[in-house]
PDB file of N, CA and C in Angstrom:
ATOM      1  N   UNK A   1     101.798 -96.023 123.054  1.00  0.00           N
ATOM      2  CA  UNK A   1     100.827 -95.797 124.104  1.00  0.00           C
ATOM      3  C   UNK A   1     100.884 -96.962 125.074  1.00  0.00           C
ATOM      4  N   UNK A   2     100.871 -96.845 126.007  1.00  0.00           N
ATOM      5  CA  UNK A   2     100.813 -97.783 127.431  1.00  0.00           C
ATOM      6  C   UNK A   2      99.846 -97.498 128.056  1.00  0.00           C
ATOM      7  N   UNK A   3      99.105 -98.706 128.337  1.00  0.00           N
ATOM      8  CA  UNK A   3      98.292 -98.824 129.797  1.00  0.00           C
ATOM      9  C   UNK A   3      98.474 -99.477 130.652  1.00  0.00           C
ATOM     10  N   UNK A   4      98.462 -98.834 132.329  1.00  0.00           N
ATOM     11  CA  UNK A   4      99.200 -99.017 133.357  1.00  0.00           C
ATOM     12  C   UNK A   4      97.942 -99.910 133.777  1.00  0.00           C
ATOM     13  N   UNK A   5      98.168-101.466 133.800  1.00  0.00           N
ATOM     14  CA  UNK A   5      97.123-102.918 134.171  1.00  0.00           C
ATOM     15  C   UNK A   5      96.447-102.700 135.249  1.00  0.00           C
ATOM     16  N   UNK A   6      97.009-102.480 136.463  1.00  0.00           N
ATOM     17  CA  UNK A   6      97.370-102.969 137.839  1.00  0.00           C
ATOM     18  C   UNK A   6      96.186-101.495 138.547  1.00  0.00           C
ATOM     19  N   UNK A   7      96.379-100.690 137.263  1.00  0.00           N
ATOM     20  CA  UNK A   7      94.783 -99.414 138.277  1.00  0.00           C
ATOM     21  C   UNK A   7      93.712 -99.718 137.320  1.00  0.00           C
ATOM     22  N   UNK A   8      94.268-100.541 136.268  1.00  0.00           N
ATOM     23  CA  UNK A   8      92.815-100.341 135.245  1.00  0.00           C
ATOM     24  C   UNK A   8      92.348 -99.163 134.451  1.00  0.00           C
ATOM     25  N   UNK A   9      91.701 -99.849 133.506  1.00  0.00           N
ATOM     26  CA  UNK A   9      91.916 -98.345 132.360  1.00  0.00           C
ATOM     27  C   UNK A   9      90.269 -97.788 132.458  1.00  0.00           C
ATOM     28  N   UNK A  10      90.063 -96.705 132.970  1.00  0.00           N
ATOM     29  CA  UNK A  10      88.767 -96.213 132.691  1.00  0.00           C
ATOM     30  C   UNK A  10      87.901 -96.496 131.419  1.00  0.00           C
ATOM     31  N   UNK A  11      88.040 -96.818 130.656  1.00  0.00           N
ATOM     32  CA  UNK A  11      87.190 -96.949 129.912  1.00  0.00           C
ATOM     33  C   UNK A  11      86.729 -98.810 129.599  1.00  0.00           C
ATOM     34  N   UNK A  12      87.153 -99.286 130.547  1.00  0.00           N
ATOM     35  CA  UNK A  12      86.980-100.956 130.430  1.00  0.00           C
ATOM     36  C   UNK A  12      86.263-101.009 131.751  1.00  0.00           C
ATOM     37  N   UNK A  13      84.965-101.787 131.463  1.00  0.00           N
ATOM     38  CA  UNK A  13      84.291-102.199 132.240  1.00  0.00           C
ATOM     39  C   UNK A  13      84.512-103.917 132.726  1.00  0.00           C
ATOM     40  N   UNK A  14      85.232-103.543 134.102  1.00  0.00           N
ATOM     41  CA  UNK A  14      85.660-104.782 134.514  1.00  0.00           C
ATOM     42  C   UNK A  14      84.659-105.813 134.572  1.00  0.00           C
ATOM     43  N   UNK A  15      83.340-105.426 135.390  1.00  0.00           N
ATOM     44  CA  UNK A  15      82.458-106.046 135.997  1.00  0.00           C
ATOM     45  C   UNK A  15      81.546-106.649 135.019  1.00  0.00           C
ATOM     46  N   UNK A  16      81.569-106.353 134.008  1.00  0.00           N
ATOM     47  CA  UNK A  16      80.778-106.790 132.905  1.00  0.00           C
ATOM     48  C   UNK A  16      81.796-107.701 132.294  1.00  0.00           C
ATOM     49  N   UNK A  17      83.032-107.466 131.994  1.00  0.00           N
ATOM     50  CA  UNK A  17      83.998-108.447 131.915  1.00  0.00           C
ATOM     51  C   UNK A  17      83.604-109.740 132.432  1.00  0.00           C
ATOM     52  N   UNK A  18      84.073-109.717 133.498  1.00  0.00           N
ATOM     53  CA  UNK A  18      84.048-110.493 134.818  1.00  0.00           C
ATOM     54  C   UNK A  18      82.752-111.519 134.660  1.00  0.00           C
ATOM     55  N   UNK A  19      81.306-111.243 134.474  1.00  0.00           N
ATOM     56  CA  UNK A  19      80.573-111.880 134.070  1.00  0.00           C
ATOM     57  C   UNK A  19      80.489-112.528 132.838  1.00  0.00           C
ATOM     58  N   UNK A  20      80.942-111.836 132.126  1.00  0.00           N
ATOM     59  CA  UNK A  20      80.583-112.475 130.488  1.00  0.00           C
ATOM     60  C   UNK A  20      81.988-113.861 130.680  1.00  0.00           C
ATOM     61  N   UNK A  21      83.360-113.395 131.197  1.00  0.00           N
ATOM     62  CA  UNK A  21      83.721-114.595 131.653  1.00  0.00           C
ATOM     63  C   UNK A  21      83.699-115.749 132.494  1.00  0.00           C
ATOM     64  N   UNK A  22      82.453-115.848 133.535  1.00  0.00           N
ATOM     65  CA  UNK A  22      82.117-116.103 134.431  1.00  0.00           C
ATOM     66  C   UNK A  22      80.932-117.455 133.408  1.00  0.00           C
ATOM     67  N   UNK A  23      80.296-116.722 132.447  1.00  0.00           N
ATOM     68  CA  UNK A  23      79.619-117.259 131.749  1.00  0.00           C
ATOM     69  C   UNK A  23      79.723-118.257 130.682  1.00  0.00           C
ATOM     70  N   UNK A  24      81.246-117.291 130.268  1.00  0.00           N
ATOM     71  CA  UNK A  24      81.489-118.486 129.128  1.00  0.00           C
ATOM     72  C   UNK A  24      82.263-119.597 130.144  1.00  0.00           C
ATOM     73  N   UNK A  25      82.764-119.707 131.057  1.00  0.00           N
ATOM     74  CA  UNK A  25      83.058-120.946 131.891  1.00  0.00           C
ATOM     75  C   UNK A  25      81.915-121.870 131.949  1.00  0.00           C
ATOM     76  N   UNK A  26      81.131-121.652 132.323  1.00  0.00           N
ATOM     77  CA  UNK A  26      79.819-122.008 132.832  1.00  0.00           C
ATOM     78  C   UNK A  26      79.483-123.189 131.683  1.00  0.00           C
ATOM     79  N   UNK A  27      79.202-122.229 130.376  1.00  0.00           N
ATOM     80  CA  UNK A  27      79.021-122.995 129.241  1.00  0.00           C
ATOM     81  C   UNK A  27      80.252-124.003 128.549  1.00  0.00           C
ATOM     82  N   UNK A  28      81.214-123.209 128.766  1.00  0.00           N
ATOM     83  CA  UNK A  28      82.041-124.711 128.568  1.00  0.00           C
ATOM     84  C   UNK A  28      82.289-125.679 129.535  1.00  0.00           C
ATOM     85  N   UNK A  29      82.036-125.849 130.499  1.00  0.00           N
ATOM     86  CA  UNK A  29      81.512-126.925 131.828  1.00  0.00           C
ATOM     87  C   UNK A  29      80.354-127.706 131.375  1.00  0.00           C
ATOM     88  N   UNK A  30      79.091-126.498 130.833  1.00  0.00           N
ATOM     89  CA  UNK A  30      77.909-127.426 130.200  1.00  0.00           C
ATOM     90  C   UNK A  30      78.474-128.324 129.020  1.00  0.00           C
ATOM     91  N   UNK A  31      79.583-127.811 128.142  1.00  0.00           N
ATOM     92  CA  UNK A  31      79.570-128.614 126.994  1.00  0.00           C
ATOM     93  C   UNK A  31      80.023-129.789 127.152  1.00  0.00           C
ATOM     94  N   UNK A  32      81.465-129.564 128.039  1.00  0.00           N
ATOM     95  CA  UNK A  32      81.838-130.773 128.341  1.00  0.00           C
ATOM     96  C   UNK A  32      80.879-131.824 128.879  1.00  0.00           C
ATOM     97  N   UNK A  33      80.293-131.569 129.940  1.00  0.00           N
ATOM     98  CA  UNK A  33      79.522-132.549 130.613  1.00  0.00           C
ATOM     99  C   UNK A  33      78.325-133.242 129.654  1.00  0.00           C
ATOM    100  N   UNK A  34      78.210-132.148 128.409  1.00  0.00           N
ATOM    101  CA  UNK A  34      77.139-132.979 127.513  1.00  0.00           C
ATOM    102  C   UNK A  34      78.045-134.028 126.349  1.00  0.00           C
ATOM    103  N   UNK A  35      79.120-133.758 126.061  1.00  0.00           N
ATOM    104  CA  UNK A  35      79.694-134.516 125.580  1.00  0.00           C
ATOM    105  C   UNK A  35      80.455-135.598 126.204  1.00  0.00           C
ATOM    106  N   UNK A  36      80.553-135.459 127.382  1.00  0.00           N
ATOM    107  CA  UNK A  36      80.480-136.957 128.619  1.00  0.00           C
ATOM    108  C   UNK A  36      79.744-137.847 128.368  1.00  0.00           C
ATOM    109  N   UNK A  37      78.264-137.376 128.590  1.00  0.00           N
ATOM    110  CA  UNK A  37      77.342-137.976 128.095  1.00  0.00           C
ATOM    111  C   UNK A  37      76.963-138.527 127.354  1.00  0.00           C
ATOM    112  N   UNK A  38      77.458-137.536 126.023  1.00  0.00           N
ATOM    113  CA  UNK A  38      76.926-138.226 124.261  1.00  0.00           C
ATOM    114  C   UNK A  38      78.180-139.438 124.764  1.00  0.00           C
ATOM    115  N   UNK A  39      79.257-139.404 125.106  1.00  0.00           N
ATOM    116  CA  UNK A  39      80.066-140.475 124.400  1.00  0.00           C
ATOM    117  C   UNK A  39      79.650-141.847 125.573  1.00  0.00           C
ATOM    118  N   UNK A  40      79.338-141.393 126.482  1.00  0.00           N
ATOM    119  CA  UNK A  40      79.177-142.517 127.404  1.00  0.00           C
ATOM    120  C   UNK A  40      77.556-143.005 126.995  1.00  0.00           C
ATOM    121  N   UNK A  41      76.772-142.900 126.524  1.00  0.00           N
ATOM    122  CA  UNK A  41      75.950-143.020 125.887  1.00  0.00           C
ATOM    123  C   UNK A  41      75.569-143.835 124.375  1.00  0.00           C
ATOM    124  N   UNK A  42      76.813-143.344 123.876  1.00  0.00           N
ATOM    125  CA  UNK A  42      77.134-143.772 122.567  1.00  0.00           C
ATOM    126  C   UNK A  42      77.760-145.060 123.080  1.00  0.00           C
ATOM    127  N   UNK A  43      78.958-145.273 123.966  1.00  0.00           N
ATOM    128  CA  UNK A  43      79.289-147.021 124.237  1.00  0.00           C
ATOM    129  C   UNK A  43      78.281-147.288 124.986  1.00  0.00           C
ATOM    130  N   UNK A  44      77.611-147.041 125.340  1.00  0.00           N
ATOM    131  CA  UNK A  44      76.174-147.685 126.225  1.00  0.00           C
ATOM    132  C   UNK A  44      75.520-148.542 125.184  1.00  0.00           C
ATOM    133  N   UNK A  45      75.056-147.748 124.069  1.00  0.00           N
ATOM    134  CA  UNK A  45      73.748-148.009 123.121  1.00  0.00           C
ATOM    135  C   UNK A  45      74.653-148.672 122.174  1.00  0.00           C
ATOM    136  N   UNK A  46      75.941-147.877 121.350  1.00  0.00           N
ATOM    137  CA  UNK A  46      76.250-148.562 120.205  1.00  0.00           C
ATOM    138  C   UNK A  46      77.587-149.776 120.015  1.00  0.00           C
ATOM    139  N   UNK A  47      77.807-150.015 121.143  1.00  0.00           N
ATOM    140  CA  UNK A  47      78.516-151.487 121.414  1.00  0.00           C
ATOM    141  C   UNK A  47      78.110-152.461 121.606  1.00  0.00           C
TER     142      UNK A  47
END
């Protein structure tokens, strides 16, 4: 079975896609930037 990418397969909802990946970016941007923090924080306080 093949699906042809490039028209998209009816039964996949792009747009909901599209957000939920939109989101998990988001949150791994938050993580990083909190673990910036913890470590710059951590040589702040524990050096």
């Amino acid at each position: 079975m093949s699906i042809e990418t490039s028209i998209g397969h009816p039964e996949m909802d792009y747009a909901e896609h599209n957000r939920t990946y939109a989101g998990f970016l988001t949150l791994a941007k938050a993580a990083i930037g909190a673990m910036v923090v913890l470590l710059v924080g951590m040589f702040v306080f524990l050096v």
